[in-house]
C-alpha atoms as a PDB file:
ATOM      1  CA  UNK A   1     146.657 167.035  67.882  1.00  0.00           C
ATOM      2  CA  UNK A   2     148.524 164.704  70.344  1.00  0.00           C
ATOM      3  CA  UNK A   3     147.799 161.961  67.901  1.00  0.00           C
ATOM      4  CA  UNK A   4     150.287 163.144  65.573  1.00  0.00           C
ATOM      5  CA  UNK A   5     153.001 164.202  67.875  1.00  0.00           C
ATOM      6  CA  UNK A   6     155.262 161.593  66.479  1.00  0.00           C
ATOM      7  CA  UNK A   7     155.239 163.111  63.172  1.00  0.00           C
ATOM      8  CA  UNK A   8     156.651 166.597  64.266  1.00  0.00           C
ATOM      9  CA  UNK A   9     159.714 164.228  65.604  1.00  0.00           C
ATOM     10  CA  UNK A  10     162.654 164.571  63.658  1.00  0.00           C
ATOM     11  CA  UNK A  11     163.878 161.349  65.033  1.00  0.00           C
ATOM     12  CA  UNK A  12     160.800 159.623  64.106  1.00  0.00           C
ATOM     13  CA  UNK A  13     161.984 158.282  61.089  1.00  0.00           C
ATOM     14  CA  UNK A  14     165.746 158.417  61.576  1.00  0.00           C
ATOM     15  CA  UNK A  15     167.839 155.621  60.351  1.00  0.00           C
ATOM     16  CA  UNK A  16     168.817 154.971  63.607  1.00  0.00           C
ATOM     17  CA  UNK A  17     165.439 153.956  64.207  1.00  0.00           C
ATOM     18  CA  UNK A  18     164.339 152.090  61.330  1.00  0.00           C
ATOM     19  CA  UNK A  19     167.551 150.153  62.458  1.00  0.00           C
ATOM     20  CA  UNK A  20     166.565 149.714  65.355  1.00  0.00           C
ATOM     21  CA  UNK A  21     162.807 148.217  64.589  1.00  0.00           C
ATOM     22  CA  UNK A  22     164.685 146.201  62.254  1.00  0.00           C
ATOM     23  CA  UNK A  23     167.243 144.736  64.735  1.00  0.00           C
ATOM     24  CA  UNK A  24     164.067 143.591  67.240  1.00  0.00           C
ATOM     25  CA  UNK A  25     162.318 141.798  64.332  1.00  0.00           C
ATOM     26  CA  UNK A  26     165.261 140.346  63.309  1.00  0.00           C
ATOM     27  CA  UNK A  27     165.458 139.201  67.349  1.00  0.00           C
ATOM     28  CA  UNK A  28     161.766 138.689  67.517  1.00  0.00           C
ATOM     29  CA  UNK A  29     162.397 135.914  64.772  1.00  0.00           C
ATOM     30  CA  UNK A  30     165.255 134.590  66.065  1.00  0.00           C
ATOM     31  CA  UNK A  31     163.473 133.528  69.021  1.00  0.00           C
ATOM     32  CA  UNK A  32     160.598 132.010  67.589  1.00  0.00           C
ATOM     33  CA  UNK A  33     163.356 129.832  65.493  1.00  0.00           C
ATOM     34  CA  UNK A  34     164.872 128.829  69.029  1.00  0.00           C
ATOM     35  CA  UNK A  35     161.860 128.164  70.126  1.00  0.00           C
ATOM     36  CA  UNK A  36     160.751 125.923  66.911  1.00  0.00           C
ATOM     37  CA  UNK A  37     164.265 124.151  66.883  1.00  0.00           C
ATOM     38  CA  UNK A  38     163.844 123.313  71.105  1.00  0.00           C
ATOM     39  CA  UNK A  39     159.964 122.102  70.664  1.00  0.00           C
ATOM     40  CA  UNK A  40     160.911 119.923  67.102  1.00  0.00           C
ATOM     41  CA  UNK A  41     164.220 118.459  69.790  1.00  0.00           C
ATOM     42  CA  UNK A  42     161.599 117.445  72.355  1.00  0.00           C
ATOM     43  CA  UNK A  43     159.515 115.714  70.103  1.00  0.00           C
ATOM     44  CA  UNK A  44     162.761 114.181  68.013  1.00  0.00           C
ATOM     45  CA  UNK A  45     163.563 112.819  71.369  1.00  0.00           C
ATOM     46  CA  UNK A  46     160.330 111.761  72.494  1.00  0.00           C
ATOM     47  CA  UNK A  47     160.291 110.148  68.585  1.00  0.00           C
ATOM     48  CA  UNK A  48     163.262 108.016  69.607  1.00  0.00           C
ATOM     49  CA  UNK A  49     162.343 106.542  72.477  1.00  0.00           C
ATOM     50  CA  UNK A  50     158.811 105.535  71.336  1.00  0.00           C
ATOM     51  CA  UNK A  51     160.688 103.632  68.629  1.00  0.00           C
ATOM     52  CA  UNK A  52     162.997 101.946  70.602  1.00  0.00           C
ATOM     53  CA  UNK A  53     160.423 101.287  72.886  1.00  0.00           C
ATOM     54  CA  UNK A  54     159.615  97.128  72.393  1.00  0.00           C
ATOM     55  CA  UNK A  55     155.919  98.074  73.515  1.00  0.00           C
ATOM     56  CA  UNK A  56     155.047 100.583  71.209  1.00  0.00           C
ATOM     57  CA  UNK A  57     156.879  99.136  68.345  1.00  0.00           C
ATOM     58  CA  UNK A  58     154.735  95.868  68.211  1.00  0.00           C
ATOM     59  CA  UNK A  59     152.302  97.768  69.056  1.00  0.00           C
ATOM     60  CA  UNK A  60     152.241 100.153  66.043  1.00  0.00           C
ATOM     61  CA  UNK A  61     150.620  98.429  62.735  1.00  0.00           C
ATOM     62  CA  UNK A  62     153.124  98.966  59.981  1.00  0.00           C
ATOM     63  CA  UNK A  63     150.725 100.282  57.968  1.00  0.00           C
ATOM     64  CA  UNK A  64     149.874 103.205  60.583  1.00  0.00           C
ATOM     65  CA  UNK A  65     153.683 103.830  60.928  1.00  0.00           C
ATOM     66  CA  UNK A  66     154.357 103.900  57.230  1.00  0.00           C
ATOM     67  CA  UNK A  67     151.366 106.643  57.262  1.00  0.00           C
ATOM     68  CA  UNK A  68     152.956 108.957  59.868  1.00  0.00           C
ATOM     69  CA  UNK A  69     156.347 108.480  58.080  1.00  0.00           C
ATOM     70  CA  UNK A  70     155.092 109.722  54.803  1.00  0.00           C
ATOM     71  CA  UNK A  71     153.341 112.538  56.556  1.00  0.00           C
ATOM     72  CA  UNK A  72     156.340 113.837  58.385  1.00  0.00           C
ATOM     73  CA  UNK A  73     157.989 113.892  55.058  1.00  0.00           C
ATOM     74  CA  UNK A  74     155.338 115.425  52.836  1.00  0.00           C
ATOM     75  CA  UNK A  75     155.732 118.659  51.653  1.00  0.00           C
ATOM     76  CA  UNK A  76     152.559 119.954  52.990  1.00  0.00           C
ATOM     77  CA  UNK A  77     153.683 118.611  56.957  1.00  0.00           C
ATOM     78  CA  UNK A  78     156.855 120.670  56.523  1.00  0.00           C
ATOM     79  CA  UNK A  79     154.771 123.905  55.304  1.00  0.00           C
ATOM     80  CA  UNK A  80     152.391 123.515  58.479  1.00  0.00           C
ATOM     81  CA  UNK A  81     155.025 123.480  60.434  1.00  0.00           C
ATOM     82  CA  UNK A  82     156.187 126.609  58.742  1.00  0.00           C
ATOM     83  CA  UNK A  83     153.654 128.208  58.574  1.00  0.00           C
ATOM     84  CA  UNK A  84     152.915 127.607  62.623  1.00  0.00           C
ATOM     85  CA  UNK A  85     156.426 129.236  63.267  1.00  0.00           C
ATOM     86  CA  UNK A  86     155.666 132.366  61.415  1.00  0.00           C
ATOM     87  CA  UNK A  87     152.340 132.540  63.150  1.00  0.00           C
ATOM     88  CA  UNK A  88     152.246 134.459  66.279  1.00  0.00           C
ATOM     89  CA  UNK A  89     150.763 131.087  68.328  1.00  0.00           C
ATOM     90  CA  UNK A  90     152.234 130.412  71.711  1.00  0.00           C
ATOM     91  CA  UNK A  91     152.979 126.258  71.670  1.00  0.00           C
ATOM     92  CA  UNK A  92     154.202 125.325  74.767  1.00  0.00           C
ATOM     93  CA  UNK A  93     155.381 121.146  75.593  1.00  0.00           C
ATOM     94  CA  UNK A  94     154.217 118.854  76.612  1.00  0.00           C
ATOM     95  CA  UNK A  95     151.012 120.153  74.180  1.00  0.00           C
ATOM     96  CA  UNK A  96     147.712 120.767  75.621  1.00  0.00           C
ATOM     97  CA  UNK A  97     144.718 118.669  74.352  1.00  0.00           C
ATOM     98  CA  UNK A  98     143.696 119.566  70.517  1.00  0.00           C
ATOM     99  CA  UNK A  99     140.414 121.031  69.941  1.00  0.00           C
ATOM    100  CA  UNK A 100     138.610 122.473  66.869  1.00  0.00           C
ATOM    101  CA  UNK A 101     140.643 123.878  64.255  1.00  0.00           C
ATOM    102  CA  UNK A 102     143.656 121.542  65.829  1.00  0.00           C
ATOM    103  CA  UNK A 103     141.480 118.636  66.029  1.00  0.00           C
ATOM    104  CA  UNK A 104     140.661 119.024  62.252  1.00  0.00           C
ATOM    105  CA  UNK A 105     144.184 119.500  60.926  1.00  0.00           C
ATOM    106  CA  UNK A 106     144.950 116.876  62.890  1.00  0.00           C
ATOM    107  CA  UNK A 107     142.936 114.428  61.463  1.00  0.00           C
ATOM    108  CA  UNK A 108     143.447 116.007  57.945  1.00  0.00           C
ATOM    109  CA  UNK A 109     147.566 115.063  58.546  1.00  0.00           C
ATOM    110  CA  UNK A 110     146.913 111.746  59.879  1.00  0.00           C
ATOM    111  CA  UNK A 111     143.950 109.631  58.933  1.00  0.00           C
ATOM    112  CA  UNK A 112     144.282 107.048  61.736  1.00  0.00           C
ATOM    113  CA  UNK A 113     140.435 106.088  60.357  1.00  0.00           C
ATOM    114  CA  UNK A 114     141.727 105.536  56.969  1.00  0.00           C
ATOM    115  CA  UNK A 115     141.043 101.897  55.819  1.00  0.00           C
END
């Protein structure tokens, strides 16, 4: 019967704990938006200097940059991105090499191939 031991506690289900599992998911999130906001800074910054970059810029056809610009602002780039916050994935910068699934939604976001 030790499984159920936490039922015969009368503060089991207190308020004071059903604040308190609220308060750390409420913190729980609040990190992960940190976290989101400090990884989408590092790449805003690493954004700006690749475009004031003179190498990369010529570099870059127009019609490949008009493609990533279109993608950033698509509805469906901003949902990934949502979605990968509320996901319980570790991303850590710089960002290791993509593989499988990441290698597919990858390609799926930006057709570099596309003619």
């Amino acid at each position: 019967m030790e499984c159920c031991h936490h039922r015969h506690n009368p503060d089991y289900d207190s308020p004071e704990n059903h604040d308190t599992f609220k308060l750390k998911k409420e913190l729980e999130t609040l990190k992960s938006e940190i976290s989101l906001k400090n990884i989408l800074e590092q790449n805003l910054k690493v954004f700006n200097n690749l475009s004031e970059s003179p190498t990369y810029l010529n570099d870059c056809p127009l019609e490949l940059y008009a493609r990533l610009i279109s993608t950033m602002e698509s509805k469906y780039f901003l949902l990934r991105l949502e979605s990968l916050n509320g996901s319980n994935t570790k991303i850590e910068f710089p960002f290791k090499k993509a593989i499988g699934d990441d290698k597919h939604s990858a390609k799926i976001l930006i057709n570099v191939n596309q003619n």
